[in-house]
C-alpha atoms as a PDB file:
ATOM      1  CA  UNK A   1      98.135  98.105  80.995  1.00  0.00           C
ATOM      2  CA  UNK A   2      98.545  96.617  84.688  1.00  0.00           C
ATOM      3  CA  UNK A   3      97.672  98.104  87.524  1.00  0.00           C
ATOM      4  CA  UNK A   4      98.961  97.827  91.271  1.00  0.00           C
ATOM      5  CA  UNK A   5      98.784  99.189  94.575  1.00  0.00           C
ATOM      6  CA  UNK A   6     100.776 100.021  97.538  1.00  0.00           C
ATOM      7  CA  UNK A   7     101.002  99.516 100.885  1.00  0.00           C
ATOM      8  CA  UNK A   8      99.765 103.318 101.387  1.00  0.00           C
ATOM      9  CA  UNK A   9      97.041 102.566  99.123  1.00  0.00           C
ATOM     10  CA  UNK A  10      95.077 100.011 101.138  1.00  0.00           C
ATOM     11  CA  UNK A  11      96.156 102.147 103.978  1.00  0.00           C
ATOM     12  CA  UNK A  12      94.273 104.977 102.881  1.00  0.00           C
ATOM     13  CA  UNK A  13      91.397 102.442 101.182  1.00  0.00           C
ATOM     14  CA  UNK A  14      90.873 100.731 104.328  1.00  0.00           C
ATOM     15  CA  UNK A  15      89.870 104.103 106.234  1.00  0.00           C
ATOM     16  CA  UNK A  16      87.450 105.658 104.016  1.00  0.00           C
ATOM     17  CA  UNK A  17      83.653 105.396 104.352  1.00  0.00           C
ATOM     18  CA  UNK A  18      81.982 101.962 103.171  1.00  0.00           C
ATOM     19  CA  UNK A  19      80.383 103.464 100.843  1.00  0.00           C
ATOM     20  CA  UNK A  20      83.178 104.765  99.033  1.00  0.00           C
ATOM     21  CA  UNK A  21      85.277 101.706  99.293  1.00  0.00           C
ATOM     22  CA  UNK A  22      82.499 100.532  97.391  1.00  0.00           C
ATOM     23  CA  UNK A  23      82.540 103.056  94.724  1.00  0.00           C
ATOM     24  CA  UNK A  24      86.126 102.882  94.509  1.00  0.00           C
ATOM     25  CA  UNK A  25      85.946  99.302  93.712  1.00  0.00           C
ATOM     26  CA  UNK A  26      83.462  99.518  90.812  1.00  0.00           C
ATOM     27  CA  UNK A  27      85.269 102.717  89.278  1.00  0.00           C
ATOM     28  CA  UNK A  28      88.989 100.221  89.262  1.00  0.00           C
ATOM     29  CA  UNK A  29      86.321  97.469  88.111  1.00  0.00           C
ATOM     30  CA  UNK A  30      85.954  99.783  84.845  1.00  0.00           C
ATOM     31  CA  UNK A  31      88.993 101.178  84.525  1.00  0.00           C
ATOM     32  CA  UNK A  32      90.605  97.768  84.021  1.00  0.00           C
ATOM     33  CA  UNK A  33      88.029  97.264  81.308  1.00  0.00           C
ATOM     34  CA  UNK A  34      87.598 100.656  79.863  1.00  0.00           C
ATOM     35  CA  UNK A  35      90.197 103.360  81.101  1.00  0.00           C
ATOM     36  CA  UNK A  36      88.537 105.680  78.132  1.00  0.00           C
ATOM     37  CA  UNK A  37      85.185 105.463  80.378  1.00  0.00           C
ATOM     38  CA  UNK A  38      83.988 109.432  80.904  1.00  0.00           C
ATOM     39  CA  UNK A  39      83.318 108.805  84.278  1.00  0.00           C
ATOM     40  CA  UNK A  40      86.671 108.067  85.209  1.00  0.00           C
ATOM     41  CA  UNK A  41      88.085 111.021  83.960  1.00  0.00           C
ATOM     42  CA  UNK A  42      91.161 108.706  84.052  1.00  0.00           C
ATOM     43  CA  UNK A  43      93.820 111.557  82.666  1.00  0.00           C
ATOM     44  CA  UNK A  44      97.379 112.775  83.059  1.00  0.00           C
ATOM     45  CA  UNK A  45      98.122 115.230  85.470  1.00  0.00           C
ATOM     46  CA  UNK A  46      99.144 117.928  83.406  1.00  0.00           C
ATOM     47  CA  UNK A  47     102.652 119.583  83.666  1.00  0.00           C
ATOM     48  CA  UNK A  48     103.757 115.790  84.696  1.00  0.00           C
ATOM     49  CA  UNK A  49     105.231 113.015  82.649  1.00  0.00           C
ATOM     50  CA  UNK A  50     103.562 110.101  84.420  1.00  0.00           C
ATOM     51  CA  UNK A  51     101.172 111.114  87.352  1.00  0.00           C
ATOM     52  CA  UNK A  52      97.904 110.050  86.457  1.00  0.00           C
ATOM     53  CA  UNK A  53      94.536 110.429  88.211  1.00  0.00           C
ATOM     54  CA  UNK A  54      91.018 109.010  88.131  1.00  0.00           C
ATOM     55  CA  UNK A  55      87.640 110.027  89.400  1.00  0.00           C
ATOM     56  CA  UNK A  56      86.199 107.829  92.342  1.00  0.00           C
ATOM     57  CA  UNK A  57      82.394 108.944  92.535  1.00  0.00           C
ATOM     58  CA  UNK A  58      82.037 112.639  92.291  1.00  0.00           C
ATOM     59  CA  UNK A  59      84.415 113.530  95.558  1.00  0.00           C
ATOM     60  CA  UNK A  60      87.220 111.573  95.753  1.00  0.00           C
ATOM     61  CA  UNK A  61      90.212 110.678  93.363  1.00  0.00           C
ATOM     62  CA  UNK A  62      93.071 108.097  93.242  1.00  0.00           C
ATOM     63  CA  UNK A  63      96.452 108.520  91.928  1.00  0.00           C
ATOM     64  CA  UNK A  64      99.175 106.409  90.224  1.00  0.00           C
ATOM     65  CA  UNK A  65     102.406 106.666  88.577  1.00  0.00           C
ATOM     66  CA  UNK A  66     102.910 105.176  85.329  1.00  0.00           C
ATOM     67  CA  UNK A  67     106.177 102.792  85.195  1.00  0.00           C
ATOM     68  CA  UNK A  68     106.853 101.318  81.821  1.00  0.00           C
ATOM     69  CA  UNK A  69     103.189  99.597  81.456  1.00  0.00           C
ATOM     70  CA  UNK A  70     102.507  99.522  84.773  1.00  0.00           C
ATOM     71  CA  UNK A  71      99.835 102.137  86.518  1.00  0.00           C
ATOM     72  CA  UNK A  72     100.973 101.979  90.453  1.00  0.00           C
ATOM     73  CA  UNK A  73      97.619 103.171  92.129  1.00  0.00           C
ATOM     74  CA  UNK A  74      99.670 104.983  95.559  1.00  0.00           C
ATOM     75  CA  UNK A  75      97.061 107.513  96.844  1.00  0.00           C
ATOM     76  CA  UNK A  76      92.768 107.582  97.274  1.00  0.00           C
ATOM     77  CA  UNK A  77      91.475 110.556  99.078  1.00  0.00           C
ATOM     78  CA  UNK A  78      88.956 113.429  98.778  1.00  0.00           C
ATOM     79  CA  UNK A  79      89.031 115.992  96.095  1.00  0.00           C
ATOM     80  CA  UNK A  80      89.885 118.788  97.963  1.00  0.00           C
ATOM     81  CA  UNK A  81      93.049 116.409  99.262  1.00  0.00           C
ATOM     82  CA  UNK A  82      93.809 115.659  95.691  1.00  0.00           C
ATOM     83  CA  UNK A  83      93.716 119.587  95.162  1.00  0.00           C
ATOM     84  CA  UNK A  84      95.994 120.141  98.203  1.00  0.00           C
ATOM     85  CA  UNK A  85      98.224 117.077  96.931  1.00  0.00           C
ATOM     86  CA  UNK A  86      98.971 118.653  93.419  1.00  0.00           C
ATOM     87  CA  UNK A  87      99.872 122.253  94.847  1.00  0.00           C
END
């Protein structure tokens, strides 16, 4: 599976803390080499057909669409943005 990011992506990458740039880069480290990885919590957003999410240190999350066998990573925020996001 590839993975890719937006515009909006780096947007919202570039304006969060260091230290969670940081994170963020070590948890898409291991999710291009182990998307399985518990720590990830890489799933599906359920009640979706291809909105997918994954854990980015214990409060934030990024999410992607799935086109074809492409993940497009679109969105990095907090978790209670992510909650607000999938209302």
């Amino acid at each position: 599976m590839r993975h890719r990011t937006s515009h909006a992506f780096w947007r919202l990458y570039d304006a969060l803390p260091a230290d969670v740039r940081e994170q963020a880069d070590k948890a898409f480290a291991l999710l291009k080499k182990n998307a399985q990885h518990r720590s990830l919590h890489f799933k599906r957003i359920e009640g979706t057909s291809d909105l997918w999410s994954a854990r980015v240190g214990s409060q934030y999350r990024a999410l992607a669409r799935q086109v074809g066998d492409e993940m497009r990573w679109h969105w990095i925020g907090t978790h209670n943005e992510y909650n607000r996001k999938l209302r």
